[in-house]
PDB file of N, CA and C in Angstrom:
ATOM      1  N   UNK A   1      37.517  -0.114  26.331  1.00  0.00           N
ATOM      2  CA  UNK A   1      37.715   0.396  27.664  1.00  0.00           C
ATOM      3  C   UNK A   1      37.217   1.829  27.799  1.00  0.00           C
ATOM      4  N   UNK A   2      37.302   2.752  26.625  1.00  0.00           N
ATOM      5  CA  UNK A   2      37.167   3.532  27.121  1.00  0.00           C
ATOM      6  C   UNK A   2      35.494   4.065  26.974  1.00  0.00           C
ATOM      7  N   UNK A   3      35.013   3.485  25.999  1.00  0.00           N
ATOM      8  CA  UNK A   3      33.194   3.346  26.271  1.00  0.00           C
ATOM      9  C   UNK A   3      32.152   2.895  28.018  1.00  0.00           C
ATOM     10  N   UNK A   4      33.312   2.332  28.861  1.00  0.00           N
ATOM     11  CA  UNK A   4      32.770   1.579  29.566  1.00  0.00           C
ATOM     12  C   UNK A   4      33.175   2.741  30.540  1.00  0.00           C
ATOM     13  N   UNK A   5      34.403   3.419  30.593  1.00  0.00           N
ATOM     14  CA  UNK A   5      34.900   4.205  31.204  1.00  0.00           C
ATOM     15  C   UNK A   5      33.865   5.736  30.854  1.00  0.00           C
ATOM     16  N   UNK A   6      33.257   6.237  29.931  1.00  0.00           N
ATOM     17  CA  UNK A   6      32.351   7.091  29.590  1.00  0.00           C
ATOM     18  C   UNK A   6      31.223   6.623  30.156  1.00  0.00           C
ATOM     19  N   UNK A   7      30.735   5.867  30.022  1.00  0.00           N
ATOM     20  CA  UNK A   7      29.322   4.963  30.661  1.00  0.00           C
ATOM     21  C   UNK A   7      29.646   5.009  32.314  1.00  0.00           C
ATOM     22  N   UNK A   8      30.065   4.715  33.181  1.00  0.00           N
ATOM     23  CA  UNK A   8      30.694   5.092  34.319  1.00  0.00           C
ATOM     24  C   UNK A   8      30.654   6.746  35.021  1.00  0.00           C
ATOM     25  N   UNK A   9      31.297   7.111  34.027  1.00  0.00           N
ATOM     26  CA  UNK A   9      31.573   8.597  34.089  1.00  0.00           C
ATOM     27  C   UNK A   9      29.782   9.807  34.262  1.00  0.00           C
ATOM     28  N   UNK A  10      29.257   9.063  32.630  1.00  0.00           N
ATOM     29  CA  UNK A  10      28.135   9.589  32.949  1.00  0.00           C
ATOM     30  C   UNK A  10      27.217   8.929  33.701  1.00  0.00           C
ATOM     31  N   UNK A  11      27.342   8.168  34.066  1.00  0.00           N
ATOM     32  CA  UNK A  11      26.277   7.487  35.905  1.00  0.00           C
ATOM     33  C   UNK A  11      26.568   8.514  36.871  1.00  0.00           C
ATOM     34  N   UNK A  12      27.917   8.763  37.034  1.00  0.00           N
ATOM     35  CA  UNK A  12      28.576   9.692  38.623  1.00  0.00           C
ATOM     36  C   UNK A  12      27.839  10.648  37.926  1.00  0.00           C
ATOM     37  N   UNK A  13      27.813  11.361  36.898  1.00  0.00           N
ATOM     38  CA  UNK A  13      27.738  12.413  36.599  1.00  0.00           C
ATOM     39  C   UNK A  13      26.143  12.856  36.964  1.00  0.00           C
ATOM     40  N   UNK A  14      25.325  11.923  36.223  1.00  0.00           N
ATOM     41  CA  UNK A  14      24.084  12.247  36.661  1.00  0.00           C
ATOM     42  C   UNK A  14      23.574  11.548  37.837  1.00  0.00           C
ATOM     43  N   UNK A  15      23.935  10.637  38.630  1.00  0.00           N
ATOM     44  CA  UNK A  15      23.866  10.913  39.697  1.00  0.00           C
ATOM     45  C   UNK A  15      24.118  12.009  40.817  1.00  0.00           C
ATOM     46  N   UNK A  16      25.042  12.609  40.142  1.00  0.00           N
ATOM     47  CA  UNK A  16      25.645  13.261  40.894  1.00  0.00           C
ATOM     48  C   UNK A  16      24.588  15.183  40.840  1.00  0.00           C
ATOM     49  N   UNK A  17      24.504  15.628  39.297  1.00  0.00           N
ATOM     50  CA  UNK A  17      24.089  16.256  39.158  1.00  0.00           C
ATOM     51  C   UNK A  17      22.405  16.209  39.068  1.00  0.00           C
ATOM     52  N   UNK A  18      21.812  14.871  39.123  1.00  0.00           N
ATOM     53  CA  UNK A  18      20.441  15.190  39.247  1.00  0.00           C
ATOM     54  C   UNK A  18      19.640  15.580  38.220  1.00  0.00           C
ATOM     55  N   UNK A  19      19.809  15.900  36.528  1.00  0.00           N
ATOM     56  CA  UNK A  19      19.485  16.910  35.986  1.00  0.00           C
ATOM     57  C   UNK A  19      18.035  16.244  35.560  1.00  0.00           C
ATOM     58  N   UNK A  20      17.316  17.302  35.257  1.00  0.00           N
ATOM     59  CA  UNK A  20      15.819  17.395  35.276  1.00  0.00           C
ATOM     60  C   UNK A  20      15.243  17.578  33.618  1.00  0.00           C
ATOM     61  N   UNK A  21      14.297  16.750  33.552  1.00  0.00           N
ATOM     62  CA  UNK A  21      13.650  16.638  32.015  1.00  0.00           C
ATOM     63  C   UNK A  21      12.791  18.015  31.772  1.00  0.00           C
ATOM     64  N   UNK A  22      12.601  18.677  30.967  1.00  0.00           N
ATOM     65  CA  UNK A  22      11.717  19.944  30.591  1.00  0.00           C
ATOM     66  C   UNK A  22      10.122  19.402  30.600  1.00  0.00           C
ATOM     67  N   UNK A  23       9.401  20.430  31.185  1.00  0.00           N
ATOM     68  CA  UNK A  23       8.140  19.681  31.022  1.00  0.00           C
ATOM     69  C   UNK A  23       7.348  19.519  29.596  1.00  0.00           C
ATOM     70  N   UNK A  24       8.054  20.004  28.858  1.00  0.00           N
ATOM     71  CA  UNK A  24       7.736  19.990  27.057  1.00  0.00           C
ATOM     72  C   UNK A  24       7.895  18.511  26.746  1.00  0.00           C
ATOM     73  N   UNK A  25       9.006  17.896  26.536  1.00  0.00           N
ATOM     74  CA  UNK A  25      10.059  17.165  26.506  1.00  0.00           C
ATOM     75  C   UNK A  25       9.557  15.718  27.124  1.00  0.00           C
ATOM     76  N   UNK A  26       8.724  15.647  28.404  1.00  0.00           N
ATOM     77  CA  UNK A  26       8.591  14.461  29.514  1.00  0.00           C
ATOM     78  C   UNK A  26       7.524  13.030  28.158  1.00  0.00           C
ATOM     79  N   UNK A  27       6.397  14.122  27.320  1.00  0.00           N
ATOM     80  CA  UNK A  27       6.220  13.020  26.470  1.00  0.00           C
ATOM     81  C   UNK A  27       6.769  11.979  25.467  1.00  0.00           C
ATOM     82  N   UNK A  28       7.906  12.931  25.107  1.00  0.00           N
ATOM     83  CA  UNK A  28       8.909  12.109  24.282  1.00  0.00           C
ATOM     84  C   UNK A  28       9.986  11.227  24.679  1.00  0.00           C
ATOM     85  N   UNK A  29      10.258  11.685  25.783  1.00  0.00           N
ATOM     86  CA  UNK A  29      11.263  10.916  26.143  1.00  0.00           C
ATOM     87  C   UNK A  29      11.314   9.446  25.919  1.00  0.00           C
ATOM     88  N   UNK A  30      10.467   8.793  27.184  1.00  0.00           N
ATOM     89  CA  UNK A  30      10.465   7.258  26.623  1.00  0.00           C
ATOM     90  C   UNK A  30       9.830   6.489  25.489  1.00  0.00           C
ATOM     91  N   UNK A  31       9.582   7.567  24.382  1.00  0.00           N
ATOM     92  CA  UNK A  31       9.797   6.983  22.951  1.00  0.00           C
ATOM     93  C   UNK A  31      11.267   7.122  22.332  1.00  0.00           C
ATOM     94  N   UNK A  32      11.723   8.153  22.644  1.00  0.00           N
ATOM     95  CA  UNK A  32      12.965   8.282  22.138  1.00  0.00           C
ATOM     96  C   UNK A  32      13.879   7.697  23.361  1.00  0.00           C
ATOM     97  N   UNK A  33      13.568   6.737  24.260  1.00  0.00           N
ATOM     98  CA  UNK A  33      14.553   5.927  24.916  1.00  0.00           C
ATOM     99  C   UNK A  33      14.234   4.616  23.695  1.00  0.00           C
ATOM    100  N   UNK A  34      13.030   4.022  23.468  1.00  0.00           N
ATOM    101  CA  UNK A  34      12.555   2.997  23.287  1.00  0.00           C
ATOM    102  C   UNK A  34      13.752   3.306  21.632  1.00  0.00           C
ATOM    103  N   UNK A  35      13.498   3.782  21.016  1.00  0.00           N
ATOM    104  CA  UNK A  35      13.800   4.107  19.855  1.00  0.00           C
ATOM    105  C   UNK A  35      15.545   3.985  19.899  1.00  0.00           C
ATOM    106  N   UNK A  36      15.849   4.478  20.889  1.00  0.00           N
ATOM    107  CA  UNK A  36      17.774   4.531  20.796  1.00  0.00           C
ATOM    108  C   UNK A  36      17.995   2.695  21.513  1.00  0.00           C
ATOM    109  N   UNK A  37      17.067   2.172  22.083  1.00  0.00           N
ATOM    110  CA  UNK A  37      17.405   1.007  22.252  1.00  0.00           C
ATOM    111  C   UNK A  37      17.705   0.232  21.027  1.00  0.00           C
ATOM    112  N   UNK A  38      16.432   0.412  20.379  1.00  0.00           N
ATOM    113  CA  UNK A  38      16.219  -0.423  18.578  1.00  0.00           C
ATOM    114  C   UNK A  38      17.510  -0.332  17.858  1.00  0.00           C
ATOM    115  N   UNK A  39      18.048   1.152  17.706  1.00  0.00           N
ATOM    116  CA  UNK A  39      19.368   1.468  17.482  1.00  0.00           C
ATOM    117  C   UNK A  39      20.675   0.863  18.032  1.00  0.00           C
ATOM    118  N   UNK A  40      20.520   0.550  19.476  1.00  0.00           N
ATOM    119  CA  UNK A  40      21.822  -0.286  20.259  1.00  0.00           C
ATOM    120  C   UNK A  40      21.612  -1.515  19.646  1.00  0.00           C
ATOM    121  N   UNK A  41      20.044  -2.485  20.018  1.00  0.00           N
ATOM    122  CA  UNK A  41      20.231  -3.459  19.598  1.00  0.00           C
ATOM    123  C   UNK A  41      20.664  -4.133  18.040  1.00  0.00           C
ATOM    124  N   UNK A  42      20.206  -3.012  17.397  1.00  0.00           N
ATOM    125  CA  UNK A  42      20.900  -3.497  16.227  1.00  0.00           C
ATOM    126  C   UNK A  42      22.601  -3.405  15.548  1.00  0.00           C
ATOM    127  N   UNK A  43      22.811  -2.531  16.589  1.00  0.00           N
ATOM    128  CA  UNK A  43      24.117  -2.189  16.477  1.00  0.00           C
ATOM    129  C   UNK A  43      24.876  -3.384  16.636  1.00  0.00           C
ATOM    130  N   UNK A  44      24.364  -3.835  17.982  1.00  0.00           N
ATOM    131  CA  UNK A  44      25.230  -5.256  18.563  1.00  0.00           C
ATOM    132  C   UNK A  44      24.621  -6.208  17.793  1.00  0.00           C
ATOM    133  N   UNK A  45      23.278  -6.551  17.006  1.00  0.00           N
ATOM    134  CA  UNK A  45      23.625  -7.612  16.300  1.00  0.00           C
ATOM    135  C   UNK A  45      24.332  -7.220  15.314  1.00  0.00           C
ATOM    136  N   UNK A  46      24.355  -5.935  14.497  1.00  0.00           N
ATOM    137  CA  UNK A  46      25.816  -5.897  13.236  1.00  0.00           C
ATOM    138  C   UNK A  46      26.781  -6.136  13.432  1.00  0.00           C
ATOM    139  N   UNK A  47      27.208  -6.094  14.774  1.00  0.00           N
ATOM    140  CA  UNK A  47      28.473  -6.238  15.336  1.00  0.00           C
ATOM    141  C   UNK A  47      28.911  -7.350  15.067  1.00  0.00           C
ATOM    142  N   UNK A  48      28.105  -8.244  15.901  1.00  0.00           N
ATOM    143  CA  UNK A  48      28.243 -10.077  15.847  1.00  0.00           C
ATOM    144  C   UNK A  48      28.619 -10.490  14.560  1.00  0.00           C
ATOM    145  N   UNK A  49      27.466  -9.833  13.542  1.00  0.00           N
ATOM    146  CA  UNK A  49      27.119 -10.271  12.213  1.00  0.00           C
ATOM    147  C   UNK A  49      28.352 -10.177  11.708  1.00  0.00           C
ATOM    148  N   UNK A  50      29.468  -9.303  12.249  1.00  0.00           N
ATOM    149  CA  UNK A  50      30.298  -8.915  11.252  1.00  0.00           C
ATOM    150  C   UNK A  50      30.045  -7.420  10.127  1.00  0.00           C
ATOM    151  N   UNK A  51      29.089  -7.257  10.592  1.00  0.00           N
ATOM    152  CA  UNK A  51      28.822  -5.924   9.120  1.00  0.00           C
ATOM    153  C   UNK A  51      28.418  -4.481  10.223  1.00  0.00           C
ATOM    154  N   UNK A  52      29.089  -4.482  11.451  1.00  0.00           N
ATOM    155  CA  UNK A  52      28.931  -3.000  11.615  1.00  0.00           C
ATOM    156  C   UNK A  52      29.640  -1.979  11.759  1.00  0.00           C
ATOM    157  N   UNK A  53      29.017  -0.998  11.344  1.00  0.00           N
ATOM    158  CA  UNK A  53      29.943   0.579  10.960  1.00  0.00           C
ATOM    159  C   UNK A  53      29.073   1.476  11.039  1.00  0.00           C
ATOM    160  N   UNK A  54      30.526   2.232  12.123  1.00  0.00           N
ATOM    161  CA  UNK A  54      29.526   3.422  12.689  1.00  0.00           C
ATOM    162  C   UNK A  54      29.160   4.479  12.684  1.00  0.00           C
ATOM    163  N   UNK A  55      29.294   4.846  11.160  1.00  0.00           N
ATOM    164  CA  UNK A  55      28.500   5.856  10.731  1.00  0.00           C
ATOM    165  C   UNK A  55      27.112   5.469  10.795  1.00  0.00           C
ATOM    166  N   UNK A  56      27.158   4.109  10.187  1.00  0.00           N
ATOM    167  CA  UNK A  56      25.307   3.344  10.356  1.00  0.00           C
ATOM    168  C   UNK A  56      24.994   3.485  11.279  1.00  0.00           C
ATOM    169  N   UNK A  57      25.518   3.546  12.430  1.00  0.00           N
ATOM    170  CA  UNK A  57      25.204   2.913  13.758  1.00  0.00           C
ATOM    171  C   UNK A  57      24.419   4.791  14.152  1.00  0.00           C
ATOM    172  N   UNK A  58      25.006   5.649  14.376  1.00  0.00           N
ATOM    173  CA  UNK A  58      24.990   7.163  14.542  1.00  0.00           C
ATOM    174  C   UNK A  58      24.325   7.651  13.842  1.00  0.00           C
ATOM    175  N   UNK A  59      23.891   7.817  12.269  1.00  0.00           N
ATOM    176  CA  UNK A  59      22.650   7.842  11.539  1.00  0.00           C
ATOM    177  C   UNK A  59      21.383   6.673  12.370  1.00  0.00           C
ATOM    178  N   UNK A  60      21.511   5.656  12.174  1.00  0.00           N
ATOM    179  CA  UNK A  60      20.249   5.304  13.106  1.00  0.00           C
ATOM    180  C   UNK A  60      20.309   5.636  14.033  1.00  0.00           C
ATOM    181  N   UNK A  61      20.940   5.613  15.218  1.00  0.00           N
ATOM    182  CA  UNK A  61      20.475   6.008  16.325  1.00  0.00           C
ATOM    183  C   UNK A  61      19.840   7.747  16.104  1.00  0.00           C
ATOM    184  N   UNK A  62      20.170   8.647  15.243  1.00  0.00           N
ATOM    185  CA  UNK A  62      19.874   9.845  15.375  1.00  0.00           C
ATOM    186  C   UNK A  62      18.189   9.954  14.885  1.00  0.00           C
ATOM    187  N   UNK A  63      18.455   9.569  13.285  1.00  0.00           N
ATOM    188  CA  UNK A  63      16.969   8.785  12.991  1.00  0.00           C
ATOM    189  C   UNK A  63      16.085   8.769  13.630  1.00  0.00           C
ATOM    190  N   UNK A  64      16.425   7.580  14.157  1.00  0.00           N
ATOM    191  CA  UNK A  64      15.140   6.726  15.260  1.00  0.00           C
ATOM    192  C   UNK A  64      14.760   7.625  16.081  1.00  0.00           C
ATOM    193  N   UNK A  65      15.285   8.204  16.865  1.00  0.00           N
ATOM    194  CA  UNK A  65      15.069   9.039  17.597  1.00  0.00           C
ATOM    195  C   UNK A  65      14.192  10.351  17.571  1.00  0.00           C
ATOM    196  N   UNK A  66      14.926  10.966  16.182  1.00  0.00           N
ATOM    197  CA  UNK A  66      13.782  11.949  15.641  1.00  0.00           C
ATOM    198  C   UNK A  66      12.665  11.559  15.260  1.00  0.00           C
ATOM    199  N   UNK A  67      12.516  10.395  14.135  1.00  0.00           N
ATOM    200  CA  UNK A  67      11.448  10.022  13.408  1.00  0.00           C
ATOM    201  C   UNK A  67      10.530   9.655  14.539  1.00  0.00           C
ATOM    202  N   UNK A  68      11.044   9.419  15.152  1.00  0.00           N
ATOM    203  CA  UNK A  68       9.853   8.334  16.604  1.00  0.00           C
ATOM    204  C   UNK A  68       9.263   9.610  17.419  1.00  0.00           C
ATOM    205  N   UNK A  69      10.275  10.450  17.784  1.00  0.00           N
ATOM    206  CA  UNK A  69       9.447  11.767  18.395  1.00  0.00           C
ATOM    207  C   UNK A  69       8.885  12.777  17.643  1.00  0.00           C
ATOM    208  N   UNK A  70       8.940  12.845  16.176  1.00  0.00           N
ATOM    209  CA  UNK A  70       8.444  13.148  15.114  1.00  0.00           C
ATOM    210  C   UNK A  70       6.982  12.831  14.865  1.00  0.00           C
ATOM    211  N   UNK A  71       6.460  11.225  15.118  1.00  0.00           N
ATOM    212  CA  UNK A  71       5.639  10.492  14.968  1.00  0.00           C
ATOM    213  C   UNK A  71       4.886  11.177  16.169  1.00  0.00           C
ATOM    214  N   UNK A  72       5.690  11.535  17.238  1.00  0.00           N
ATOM    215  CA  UNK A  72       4.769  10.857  18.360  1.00  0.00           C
ATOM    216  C   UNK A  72       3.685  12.625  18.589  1.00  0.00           C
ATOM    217  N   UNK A  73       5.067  13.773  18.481  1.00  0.00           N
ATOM    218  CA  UNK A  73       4.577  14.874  18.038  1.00  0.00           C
ATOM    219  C   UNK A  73       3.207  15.416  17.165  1.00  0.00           C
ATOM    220  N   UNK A  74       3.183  14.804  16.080  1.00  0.00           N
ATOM    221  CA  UNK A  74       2.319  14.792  14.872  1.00  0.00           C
ATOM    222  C   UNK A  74       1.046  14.369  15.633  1.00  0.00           C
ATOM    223  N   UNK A  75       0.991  12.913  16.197  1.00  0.00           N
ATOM    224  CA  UNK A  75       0.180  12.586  16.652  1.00  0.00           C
ATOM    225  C   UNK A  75      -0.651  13.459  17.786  1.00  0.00           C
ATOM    226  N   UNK A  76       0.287  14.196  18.893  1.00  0.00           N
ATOM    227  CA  UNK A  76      -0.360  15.028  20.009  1.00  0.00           C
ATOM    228  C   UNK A  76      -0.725  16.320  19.154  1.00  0.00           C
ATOM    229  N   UNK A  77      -0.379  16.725  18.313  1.00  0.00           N
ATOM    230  CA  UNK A  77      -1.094  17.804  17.353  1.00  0.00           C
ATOM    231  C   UNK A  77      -2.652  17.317  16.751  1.00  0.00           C
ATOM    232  N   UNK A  78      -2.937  16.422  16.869  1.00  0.00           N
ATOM    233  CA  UNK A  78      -3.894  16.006  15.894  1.00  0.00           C
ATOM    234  C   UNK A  78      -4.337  15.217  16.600  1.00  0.00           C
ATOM    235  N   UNK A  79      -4.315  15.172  18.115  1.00  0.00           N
ATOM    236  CA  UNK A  79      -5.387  14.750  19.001  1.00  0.00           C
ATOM    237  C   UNK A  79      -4.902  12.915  18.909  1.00  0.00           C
ATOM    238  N   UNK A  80      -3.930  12.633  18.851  1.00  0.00           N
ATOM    239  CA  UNK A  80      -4.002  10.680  18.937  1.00  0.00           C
ATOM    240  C   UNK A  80      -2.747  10.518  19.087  1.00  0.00           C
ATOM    241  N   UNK A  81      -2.253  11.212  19.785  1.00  0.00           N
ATOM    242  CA  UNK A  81      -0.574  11.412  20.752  1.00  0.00           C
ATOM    243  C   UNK A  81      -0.483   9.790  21.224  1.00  0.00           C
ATOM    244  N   UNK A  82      -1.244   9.454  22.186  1.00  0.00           N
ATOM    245  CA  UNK A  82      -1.241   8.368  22.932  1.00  0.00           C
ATOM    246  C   UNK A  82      -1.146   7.084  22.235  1.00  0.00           C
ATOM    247  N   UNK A  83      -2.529   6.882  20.601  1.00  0.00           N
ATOM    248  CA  UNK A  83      -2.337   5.891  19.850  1.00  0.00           C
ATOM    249  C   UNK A  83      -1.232   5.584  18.776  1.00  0.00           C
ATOM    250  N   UNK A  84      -0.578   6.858  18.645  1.00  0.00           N
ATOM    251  CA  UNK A  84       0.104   6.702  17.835  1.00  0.00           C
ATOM    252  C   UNK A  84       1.903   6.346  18.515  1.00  0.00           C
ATOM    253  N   UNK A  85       2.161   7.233  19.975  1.00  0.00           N
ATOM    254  CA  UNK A  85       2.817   6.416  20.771  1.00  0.00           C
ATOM    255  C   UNK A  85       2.866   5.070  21.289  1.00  0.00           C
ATOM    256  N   UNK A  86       2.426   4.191  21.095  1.00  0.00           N
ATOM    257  CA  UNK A  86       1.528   2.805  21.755  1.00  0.00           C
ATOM    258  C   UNK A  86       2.290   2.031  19.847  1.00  0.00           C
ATOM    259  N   UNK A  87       1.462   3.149  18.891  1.00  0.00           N
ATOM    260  CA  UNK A  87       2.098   2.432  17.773  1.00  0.00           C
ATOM    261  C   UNK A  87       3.485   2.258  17.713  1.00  0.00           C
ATOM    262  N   UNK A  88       4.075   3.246  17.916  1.00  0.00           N
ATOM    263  CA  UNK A  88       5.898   3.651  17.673  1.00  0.00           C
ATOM    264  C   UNK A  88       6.496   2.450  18.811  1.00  0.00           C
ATOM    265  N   UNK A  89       5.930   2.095  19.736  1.00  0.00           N
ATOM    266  CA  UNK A  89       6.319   1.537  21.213  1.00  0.00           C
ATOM    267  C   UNK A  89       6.648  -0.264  20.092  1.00  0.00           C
ATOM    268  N   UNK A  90       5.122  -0.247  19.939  1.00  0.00           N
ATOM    269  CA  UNK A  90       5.131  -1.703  19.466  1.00  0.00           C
ATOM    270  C   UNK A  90       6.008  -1.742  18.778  1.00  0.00           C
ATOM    271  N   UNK A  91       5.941  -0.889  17.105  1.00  0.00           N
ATOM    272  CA  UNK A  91       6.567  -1.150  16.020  1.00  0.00           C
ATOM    273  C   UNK A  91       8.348  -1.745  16.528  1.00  0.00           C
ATOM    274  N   UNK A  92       8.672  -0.073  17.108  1.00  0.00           N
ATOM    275  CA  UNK A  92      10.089  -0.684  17.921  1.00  0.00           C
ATOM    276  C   UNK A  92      10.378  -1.988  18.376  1.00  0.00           C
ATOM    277  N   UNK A  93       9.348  -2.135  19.485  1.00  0.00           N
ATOM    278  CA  UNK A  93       9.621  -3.238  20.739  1.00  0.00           C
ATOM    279  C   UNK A  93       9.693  -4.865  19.957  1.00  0.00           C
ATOM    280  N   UNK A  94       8.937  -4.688  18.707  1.00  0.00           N
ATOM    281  CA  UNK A  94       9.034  -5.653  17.770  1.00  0.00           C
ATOM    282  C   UNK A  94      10.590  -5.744  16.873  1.00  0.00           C
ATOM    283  N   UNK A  95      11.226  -4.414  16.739  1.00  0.00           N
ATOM    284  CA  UNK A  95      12.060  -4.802  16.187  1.00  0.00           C
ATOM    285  C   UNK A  95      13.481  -4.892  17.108  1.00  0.00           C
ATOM    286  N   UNK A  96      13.576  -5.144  18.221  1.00  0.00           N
ATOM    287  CA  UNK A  96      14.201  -4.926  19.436  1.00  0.00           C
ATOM    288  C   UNK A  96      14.489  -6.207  20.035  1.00  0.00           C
ATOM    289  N   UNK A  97      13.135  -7.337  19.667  1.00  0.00           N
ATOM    290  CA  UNK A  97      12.838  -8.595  20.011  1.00  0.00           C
ATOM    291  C   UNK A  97      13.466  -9.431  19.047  1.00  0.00           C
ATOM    292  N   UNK A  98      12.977  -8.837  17.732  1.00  0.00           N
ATOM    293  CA  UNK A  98      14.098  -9.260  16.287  1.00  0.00           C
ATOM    294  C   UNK A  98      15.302  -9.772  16.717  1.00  0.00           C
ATOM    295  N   UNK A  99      16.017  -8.371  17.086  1.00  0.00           N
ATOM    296  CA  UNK A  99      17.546  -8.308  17.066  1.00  0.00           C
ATOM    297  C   UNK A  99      17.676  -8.897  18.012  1.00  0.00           C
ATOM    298  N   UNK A 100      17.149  -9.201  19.268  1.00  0.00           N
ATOM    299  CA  UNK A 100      17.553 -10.017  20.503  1.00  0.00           C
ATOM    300  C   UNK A 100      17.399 -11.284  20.115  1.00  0.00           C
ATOM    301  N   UNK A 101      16.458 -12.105  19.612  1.00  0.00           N
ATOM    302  CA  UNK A 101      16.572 -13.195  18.829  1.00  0.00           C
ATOM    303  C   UNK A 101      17.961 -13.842  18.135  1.00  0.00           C
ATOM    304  N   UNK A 102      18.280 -12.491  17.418  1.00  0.00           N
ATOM    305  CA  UNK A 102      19.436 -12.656  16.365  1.00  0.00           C
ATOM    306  C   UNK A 102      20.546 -12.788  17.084  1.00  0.00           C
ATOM    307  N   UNK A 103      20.447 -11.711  18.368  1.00  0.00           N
ATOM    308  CA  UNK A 103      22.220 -12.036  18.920  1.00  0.00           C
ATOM    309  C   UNK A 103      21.825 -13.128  19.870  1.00  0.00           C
ATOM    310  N   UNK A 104      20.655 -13.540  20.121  1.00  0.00           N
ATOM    311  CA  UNK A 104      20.871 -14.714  21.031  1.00  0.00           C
ATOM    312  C   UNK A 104      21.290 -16.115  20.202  1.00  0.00           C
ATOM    313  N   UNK A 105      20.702 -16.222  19.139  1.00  0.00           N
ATOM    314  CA  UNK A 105      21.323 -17.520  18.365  1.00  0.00           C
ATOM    315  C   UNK A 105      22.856 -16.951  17.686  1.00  0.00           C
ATOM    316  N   UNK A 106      23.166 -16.127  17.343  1.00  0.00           N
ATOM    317  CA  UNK A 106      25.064 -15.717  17.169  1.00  0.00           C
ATOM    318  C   UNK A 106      25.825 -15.977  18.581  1.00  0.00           C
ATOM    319  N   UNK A 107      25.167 -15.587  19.387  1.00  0.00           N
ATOM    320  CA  UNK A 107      25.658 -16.383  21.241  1.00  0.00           C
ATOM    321  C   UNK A 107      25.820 -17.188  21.826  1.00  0.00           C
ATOM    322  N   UNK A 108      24.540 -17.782  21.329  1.00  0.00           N
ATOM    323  CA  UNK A 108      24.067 -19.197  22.285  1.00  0.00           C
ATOM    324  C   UNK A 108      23.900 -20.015  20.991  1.00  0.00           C
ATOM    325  N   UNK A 109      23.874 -19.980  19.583  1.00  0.00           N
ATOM    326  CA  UNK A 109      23.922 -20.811  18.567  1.00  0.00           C
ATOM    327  C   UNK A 109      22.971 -21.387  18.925  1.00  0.00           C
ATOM    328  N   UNK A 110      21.788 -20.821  19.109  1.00  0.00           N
ATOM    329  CA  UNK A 110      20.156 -21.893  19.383  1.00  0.00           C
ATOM    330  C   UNK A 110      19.144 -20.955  18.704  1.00  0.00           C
TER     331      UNK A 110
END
């Protein structure tokens, strides 16, 4: 209850407040959205699985996040920002599809 009640909270909140991305910042972002997804989804299949704990869960999500805007950084230094974002996108979006797979047969047993 009270995750759902925080999730709630911060909707009003940034709805409410509007707050604005840095223009440094606007390239990384939706790698490091894509990246904290990989992190949820695997969270909820450990969950299902029975084997999750959330220290794991908070180390990856922190991880992913850096390493992916880490990647994506390196890359706009060295001129291939874009290919190497496109890489991080896939690599993720592949392992995102994984875990959706996984909790859909722990769900739907298909």
């Amino acid at each position: 209850m009270i995750p759902i009640l925080g999730l709630i909270a911060g909707i009003i909140l940034g709805l409410v407040l509007q707050p604005g991305v840095p223009d440094f910042l606007q390239p990384y972002l939706p790698i490091a959205i894509v990246a904290a997804m990989d992190a949820l989804f695997g969270a909820f299949r450990a969950y299902l699985e029975g084997t999750f704990t959330d220290r794991v869960f908070v180390v990856s999500f922190i991880s992913n996040v850096l390493i992916a805007a880490a990647i994506v950084y390196v890359g706009d230094q060295i001129g291939v920002g874009s290919q190497l974002s496109t890489g991080v996108v896939v690599v993720l979006g592949i392992r995102i599809f994984t875990n959706a797979a996984a909790i859909r047969r722990a769900l739907f047993h298909a």
